[in-house]
N, C-alpha and C. Protein backbone atom coordinates (compact mmCIF):
# COMPACT_ATOMS: atom_id res chain seq x y z
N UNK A 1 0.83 -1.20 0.00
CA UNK A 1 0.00 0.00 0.00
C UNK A 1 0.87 1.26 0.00
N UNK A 2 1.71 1.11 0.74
CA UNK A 2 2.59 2.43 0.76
C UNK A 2 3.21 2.71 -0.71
N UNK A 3 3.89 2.03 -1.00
CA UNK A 3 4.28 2.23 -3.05
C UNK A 3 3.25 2.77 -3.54
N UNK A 4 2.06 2.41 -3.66
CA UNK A 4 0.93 2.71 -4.10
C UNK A 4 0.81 4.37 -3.85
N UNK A 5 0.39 4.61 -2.67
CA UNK A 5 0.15 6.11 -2.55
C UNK A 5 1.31 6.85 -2.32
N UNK A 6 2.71 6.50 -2.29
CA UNK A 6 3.51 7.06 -2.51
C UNK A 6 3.77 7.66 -4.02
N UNK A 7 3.80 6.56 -5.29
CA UNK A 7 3.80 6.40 -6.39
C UNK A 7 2.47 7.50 -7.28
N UNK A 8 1.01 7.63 -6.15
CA UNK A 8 -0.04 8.39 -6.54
C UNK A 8 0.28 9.73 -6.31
N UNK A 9 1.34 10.30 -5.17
CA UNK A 9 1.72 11.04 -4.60
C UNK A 9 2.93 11.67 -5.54
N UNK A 10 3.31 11.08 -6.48
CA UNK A 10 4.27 11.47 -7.66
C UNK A 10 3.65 12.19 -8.67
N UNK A 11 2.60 12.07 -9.37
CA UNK A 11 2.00 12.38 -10.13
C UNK A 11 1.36 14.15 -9.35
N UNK A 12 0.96 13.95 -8.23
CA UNK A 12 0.91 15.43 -7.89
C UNK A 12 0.31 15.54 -6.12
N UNK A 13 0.50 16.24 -5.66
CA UNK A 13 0.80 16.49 -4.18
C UNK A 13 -0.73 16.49 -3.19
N UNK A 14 -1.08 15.34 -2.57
CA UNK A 14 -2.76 15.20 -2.46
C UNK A 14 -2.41 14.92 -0.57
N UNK A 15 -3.94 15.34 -0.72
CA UNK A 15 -4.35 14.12 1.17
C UNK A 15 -4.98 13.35 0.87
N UNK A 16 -5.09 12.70 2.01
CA UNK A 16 -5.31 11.78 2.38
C UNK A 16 -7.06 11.07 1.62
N UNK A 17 -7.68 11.74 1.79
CA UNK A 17 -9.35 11.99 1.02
C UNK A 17 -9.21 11.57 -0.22
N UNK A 18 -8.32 12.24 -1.25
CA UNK A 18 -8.08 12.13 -2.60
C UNK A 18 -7.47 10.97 -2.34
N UNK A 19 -6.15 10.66 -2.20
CA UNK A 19 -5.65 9.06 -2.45
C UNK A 19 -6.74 8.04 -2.86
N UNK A 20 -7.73 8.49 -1.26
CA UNK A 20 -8.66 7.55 -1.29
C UNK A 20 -9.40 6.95 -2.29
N UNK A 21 -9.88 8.41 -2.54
CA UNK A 21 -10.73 8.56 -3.84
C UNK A 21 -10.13 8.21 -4.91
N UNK A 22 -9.28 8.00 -5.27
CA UNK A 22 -8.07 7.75 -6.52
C UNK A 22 -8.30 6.29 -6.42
N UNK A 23 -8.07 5.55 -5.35
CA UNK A 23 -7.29 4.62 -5.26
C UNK A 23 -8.66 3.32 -5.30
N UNK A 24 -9.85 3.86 -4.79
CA UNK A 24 -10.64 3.45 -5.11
C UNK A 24 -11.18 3.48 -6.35
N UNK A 25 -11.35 4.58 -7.23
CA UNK A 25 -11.51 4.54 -8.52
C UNK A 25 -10.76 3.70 -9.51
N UNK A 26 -9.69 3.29 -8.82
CA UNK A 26 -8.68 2.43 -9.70
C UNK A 26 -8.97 0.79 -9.26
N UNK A 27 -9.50 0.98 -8.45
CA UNK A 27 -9.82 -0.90 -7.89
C UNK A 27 -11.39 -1.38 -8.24
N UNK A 28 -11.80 0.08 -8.32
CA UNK A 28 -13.75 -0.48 -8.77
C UNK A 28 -13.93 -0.62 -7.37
N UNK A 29 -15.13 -2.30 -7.61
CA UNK A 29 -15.90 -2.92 -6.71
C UNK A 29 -15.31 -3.05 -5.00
N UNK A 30 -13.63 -4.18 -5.80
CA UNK A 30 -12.46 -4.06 -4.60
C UNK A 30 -12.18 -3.44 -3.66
N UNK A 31 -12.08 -1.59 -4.41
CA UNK A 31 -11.77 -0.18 -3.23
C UNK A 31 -12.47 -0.21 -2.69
N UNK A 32 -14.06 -0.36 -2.60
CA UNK A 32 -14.92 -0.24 -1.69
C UNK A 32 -14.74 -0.80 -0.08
N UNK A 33 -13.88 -1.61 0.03
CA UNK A 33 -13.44 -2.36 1.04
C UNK A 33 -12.28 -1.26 1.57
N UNK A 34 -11.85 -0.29 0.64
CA UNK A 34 -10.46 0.16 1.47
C UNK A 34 -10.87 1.18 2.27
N UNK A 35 -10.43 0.62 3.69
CA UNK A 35 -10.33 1.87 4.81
C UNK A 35 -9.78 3.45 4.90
N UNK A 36 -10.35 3.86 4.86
CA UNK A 36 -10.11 5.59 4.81
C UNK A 36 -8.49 6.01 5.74
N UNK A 37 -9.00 5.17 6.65
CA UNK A 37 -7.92 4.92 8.01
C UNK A 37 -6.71 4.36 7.59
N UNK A 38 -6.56 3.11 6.61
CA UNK A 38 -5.76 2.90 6.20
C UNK A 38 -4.78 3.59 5.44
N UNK A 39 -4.99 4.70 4.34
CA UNK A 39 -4.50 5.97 3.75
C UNK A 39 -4.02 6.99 4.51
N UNK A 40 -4.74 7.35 5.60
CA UNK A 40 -4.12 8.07 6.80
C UNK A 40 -2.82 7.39 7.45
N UNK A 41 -2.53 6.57 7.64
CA UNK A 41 -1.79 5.62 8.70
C UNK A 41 -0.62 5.54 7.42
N UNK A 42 -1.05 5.22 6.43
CA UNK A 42 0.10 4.77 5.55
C UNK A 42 1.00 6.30 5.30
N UNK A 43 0.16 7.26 5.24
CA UNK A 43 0.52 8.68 5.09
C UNK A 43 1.93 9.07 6.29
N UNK A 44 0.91 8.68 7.55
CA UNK A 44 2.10 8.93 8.47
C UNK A 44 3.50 7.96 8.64
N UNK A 45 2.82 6.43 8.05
CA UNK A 45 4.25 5.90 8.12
C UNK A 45 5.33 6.03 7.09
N UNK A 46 5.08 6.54 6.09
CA UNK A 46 5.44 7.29 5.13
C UNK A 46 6.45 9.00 5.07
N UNK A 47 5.75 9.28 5.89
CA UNK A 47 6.15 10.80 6.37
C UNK A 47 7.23 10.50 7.58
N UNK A 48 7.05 9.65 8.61
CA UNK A 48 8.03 9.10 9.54
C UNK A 48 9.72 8.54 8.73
N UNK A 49 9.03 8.02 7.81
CA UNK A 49 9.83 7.12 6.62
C UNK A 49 10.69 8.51 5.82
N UNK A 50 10.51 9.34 6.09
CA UNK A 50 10.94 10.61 5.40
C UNK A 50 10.96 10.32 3.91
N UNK A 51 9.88 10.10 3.30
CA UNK A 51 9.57 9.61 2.33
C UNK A 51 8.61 11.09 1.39
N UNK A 52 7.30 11.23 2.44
CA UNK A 52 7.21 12.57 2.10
C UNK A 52 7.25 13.60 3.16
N UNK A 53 6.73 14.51 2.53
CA UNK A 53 6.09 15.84 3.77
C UNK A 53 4.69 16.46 3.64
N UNK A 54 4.91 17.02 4.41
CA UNK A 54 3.69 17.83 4.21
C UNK A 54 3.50 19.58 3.60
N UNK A 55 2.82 19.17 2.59
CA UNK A 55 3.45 21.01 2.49
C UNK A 55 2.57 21.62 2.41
N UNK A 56 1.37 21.69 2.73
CA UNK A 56 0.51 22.48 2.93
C UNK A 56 -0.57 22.07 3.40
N UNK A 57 -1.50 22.80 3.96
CA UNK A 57 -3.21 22.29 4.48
C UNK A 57 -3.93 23.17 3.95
N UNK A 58 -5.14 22.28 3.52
CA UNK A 58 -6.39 23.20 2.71
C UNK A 58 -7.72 22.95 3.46
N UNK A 59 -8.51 23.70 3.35
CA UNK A 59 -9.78 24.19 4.33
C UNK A 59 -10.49 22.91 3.32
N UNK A 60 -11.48 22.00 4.25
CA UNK A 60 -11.99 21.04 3.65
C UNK A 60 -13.58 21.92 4.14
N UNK A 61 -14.92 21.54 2.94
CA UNK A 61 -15.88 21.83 2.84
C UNK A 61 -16.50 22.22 4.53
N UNK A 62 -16.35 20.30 5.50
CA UNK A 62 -16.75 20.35 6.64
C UNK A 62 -15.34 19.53 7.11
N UNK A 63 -15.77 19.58 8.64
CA UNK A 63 -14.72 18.81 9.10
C UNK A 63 -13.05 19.60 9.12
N UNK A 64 -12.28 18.54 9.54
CA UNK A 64 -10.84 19.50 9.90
C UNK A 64 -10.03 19.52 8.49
N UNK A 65 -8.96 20.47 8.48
CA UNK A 65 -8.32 20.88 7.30
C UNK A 65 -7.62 19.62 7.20
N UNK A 66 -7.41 19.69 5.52
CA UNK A 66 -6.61 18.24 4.97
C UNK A 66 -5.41 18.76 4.57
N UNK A 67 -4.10 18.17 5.54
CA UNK A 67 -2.85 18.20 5.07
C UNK A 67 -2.93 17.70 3.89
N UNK A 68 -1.86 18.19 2.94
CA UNK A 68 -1.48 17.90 1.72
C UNK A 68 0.17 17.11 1.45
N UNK A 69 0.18 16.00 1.25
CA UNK A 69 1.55 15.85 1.05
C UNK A 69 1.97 15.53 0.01
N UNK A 70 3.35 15.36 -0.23
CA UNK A 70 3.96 15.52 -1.94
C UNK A 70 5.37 14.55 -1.19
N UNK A 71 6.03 13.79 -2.25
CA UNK A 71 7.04 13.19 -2.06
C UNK A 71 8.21 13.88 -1.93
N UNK A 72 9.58 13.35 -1.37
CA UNK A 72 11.08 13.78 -1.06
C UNK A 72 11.65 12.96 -2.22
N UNK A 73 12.86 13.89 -2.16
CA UNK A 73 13.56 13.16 -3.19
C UNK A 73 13.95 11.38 -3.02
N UNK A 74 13.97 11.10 -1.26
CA UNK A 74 13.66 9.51 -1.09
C UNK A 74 12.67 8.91 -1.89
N UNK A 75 11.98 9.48 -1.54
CA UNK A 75 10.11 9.03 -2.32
C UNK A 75 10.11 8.95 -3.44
N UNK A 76 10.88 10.23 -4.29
CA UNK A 76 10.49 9.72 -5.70
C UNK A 76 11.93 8.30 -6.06
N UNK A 77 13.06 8.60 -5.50
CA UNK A 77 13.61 6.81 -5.25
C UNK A 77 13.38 5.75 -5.32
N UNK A 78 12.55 5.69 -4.22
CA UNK A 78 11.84 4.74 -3.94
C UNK A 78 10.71 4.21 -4.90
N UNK A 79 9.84 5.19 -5.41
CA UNK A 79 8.95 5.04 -6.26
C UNK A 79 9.36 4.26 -7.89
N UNK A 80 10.91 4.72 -8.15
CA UNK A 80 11.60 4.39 -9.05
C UNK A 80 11.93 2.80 -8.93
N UNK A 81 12.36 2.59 -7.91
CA UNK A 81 12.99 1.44 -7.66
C UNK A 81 11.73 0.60 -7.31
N UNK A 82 10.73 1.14 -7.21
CA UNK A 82 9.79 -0.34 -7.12
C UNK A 82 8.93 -0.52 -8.43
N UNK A 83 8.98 0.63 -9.14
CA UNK A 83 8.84 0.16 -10.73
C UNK A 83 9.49 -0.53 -11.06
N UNK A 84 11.11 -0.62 -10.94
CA UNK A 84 12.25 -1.69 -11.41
C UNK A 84 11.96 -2.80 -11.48
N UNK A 85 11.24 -3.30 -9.94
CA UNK A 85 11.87 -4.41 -9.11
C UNK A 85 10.36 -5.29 -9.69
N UNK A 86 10.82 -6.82 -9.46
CA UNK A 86 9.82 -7.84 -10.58
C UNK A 86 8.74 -7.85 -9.16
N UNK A 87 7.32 -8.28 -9.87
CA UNK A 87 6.46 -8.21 -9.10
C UNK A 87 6.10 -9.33 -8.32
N UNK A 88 6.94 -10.67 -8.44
CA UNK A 88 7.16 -11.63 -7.51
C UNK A 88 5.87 -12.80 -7.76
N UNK A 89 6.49 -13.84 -7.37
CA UNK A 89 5.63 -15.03 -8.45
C UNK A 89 4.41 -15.26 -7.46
N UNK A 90 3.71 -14.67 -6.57
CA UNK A 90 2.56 -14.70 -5.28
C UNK A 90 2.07 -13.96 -5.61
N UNK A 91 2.44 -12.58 -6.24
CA UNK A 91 1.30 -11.44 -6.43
C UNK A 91 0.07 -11.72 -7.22
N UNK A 92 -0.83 -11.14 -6.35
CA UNK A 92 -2.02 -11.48 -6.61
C UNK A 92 -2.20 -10.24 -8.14
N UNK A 93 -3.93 -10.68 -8.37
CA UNK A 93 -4.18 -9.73 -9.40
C UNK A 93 -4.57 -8.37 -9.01
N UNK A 94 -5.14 -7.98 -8.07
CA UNK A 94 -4.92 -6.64 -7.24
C UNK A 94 -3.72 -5.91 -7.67
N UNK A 95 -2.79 -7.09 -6.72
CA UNK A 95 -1.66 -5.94 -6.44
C UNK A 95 -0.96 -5.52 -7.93
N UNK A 96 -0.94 -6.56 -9.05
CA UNK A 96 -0.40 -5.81 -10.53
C UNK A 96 -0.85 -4.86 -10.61
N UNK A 97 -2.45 -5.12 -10.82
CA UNK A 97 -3.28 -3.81 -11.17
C UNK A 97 -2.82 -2.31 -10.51
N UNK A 98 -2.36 -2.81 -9.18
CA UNK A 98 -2.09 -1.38 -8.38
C UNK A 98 -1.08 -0.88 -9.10
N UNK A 99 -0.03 -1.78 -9.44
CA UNK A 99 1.53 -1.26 -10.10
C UNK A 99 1.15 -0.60 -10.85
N UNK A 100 0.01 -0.93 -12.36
CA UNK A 100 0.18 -0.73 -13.21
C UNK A 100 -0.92 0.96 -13.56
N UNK A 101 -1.86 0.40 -12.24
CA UNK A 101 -2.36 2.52 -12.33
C UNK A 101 -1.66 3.33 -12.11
N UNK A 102 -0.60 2.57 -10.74
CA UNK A 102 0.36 3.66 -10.23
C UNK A 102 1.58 4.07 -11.18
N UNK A 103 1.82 2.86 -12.32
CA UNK A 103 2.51 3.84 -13.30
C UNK A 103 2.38 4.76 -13.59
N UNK A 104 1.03 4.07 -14.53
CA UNK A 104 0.39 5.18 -15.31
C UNK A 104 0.15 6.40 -14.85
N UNK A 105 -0.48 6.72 -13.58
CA UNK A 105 -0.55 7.91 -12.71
C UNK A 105 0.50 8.61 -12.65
N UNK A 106 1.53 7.96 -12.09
CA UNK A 106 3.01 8.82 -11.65
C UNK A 106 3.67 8.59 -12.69
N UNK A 107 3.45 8.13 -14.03
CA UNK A 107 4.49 8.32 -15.34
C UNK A 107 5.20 7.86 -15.23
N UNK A 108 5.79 7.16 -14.28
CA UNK A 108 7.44 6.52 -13.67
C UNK A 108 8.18 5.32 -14.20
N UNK A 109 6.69 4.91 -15.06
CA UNK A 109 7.16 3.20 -15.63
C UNK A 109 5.99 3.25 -16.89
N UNK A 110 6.62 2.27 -17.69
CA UNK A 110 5.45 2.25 -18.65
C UNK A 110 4.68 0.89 -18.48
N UNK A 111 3.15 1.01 -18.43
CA UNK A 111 2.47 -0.34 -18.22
C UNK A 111 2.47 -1.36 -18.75
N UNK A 112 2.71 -1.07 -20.15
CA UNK A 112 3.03 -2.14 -20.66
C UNK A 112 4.02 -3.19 -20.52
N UNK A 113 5.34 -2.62 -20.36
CA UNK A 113 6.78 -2.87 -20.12
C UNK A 113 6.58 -4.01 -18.70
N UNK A 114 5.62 -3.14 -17.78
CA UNK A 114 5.27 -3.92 -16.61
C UNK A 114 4.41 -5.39 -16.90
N UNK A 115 3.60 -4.82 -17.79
CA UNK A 115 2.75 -6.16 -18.18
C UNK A 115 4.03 -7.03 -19.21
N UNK A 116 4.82 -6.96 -19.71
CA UNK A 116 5.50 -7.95 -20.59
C UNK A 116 6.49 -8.51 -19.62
N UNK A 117 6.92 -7.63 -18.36
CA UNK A 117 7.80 -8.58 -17.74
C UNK A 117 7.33 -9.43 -16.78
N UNK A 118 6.08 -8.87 -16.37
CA UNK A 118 4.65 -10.13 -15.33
C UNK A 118 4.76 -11.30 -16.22
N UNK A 119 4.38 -11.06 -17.58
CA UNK A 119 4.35 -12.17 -18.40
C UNK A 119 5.36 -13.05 -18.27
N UNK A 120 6.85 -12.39 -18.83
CA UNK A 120 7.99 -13.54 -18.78
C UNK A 120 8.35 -13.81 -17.28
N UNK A 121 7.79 -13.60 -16.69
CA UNK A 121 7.44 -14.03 -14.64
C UNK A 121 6.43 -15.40 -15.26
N UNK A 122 5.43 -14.97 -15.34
CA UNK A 122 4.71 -16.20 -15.30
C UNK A 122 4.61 -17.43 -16.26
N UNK A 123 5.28 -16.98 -17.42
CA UNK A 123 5.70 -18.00 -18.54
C UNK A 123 6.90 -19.16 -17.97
N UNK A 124 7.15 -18.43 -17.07
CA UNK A 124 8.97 -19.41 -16.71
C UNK A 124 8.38 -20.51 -15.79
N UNK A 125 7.39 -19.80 -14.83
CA UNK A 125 6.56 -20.01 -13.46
C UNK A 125 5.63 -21.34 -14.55
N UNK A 126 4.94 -20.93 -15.51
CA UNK A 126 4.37 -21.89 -16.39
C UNK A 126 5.09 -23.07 -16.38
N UNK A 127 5.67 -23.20 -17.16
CA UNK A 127 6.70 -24.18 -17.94
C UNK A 127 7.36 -25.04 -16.72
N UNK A 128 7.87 -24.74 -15.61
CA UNK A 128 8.14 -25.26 -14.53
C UNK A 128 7.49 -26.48 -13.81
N UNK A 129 5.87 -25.27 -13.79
CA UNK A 129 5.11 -26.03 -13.36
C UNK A 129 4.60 -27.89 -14.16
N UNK A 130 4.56 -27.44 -15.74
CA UNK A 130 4.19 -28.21 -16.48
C UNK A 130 5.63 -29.54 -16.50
N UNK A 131 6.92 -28.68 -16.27
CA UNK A 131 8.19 -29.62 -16.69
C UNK A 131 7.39 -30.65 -15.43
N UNK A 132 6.80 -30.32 -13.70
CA UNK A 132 6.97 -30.86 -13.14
C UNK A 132 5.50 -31.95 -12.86
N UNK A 133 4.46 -31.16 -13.31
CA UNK A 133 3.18 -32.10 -13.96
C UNK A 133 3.80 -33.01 -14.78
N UNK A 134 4.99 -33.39 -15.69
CA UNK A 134 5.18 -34.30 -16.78
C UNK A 134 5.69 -35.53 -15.72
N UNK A 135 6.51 -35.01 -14.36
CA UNK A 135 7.24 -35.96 -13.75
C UNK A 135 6.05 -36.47 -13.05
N UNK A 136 4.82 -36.04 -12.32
CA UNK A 136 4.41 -36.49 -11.45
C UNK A 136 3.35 -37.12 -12.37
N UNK A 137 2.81 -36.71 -13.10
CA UNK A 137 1.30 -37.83 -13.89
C UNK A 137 0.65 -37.35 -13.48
N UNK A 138 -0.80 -36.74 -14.05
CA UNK A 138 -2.10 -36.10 -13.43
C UNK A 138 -2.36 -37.67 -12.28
N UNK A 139 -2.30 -38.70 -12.28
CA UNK A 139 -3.31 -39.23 -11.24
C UNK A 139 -2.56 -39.45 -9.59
N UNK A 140 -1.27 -38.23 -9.51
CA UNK A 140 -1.24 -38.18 -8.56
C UNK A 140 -1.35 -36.92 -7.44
N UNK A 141 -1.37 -37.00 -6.23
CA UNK A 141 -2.20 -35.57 -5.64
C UNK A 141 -1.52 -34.70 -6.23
N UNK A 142 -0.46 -34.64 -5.79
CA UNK A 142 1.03 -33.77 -6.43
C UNK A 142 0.79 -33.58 -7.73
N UNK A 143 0.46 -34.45 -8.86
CA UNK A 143 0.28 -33.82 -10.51
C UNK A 143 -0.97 -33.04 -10.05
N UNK A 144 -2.10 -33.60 -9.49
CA UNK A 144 -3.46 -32.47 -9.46
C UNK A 144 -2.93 -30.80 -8.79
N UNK A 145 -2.42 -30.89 -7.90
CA UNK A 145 -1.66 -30.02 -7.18
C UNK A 145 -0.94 -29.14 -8.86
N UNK A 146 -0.47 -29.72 -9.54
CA UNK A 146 0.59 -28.99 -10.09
C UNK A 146 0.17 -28.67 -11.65
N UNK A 147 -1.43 -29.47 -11.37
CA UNK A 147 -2.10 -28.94 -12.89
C UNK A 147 -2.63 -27.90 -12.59
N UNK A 148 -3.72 -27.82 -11.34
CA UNK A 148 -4.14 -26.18 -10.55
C UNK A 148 -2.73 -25.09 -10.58
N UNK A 149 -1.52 -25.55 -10.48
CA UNK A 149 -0.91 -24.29 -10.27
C UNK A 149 -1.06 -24.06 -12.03
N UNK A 150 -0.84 -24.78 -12.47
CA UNK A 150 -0.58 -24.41 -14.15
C UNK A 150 -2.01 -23.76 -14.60
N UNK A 151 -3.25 -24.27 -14.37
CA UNK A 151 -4.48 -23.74 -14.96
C UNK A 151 -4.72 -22.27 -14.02
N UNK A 152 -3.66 -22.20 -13.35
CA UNK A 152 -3.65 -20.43 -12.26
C UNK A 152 -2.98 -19.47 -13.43
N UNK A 153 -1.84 -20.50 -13.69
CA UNK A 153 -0.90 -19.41 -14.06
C UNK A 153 -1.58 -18.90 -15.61
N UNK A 154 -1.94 -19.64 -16.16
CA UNK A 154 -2.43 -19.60 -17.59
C UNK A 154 -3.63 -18.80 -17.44
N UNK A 155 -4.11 -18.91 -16.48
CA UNK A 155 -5.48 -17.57 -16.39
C UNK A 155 -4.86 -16.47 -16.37
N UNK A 156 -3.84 -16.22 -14.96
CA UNK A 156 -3.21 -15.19 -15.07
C UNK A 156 -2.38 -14.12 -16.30
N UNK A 157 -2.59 -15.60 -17.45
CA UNK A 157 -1.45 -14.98 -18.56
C UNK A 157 -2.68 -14.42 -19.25
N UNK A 158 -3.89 -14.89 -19.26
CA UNK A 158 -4.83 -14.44 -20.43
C UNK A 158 -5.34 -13.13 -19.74
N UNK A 159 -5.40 -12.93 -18.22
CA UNK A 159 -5.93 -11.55 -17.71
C UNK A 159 -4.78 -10.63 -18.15
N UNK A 160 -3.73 -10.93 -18.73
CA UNK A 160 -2.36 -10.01 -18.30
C UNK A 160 -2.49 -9.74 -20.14
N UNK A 161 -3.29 -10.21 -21.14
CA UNK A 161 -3.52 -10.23 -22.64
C UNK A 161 -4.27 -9.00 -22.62
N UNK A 162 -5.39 -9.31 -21.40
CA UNK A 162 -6.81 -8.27 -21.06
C UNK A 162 -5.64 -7.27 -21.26
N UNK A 163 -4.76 -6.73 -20.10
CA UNK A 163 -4.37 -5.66 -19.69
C UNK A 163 -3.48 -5.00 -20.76
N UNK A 164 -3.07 -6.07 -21.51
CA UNK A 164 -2.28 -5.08 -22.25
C UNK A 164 -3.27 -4.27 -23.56
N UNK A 165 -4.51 -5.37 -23.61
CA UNK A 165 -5.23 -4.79 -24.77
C UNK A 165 -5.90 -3.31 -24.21
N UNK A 166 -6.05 -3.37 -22.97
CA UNK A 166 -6.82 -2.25 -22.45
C UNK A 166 -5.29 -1.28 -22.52
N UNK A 167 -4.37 -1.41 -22.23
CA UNK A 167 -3.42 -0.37 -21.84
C UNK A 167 -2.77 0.22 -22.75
N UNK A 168 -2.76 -1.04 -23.87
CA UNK A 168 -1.94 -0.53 -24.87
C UNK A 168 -2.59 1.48 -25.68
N UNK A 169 -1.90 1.55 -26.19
CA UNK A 169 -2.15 3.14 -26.70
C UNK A 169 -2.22 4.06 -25.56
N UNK A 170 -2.48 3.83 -24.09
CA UNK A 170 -2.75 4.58 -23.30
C UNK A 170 -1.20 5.40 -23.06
N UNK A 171 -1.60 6.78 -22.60
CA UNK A 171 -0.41 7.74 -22.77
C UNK A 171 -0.38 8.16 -21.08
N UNK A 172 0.47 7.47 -20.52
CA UNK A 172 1.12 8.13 -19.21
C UNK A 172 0.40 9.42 -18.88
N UNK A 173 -0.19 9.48 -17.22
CA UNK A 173 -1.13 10.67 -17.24
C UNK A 173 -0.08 11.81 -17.07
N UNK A 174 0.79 11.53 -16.73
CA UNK A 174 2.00 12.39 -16.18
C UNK A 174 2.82 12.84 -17.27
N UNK A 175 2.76 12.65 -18.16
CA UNK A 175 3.15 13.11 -19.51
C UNK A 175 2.20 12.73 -20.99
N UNK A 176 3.29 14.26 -21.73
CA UNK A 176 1.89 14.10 -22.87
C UNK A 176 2.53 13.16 -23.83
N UNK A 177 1.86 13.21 -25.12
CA UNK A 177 2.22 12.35 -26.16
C UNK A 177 3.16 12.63 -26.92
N UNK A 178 3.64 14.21 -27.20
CA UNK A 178 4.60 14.57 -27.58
C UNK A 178 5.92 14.33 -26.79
N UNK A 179 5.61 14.19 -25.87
CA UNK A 179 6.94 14.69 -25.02
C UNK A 179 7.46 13.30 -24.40
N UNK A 180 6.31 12.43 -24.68
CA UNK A 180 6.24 11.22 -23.65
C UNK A 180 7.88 10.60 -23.57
């Protein structure tokens, strides 16, 4: 979570309210579950993290004023380096999705690039699985075991087809098309 609104926090300097609102708009049905509280908390462990600051407060409609924070030069670092880094053979479909708004949002990575290297993640993760379905034989627990991981991963590859068809042409919100 913290990459996430750190990474949303690149693209341009928000509180806590907006993240929310962002971050839910980017998950749909999912965000509806995310705690308000949770964005706050991540904010401060973040800001402890000298990651960001705070640089200003704005008068909210009702209720108390909403600090505004914006990233440190750690933060935008950090934000860099977890675009780099592979998204690990457990990640769920959530958490890509998060990577891949939070590119797009903070400009920092291109989605696609993210979606082709998920892919050669789960193609290797594929093939593994299948080298090791060939040793065990579907009629044992272990082959059933290792045909479910394979009929996982192969879903995962056709949602990750979805994403690139949806992403492809899309232009980084953080930069334009000329300049991209």
């Amino acid at each position: 979570m913290q990459d996430v609104v750190l990474a949303l926090l690149v693209k341009e300097p928000s509180h806590g309210y907006d993240l929310r609102r962002r971050l839910t708009a980017a998950l749909g049905p999912l965000g509806e579950a995310l705690n308000a509280g949770q964005v706050y908390v991540t904010l401060t462990r973040l800001e402890k993290a000298g990651l960001v600051v705070q640089v200003r407060e704005e008068a909210a409609v009702r209720g108390p004023r909403r600090k505004v924070f914006a990233p440190t030069a750690a933060g935008h670092e950090r934000v860099a380096a977890w675009m780099a880094e592979s998204i690990g053979p457990r990640a769920d479909v959530t958490e890509v999705h998060l990577k891949l708004v939070a590119a797009r949002e903070s400009g920092t990575a291109d989605p696609l690039a993210l979606v082709n290297a998920r892919r050669r993640e789960l193609m290797s993760s594929l093939a593994e699985a299948q080298r090791a379905a060939l040793v065990h034989g579907t009629d044992s627990e272990a082959g059933l075991l290792l045909e479910g991981v394979a009929l996982r991963l192969q879903a995962d590859l056709r949602w990750l087809e979805a994403c690139e068809r949806a992403w492809c042409g899309r232009t980084p919100r953080g930069k334009d098309r000329g300049n991209g």
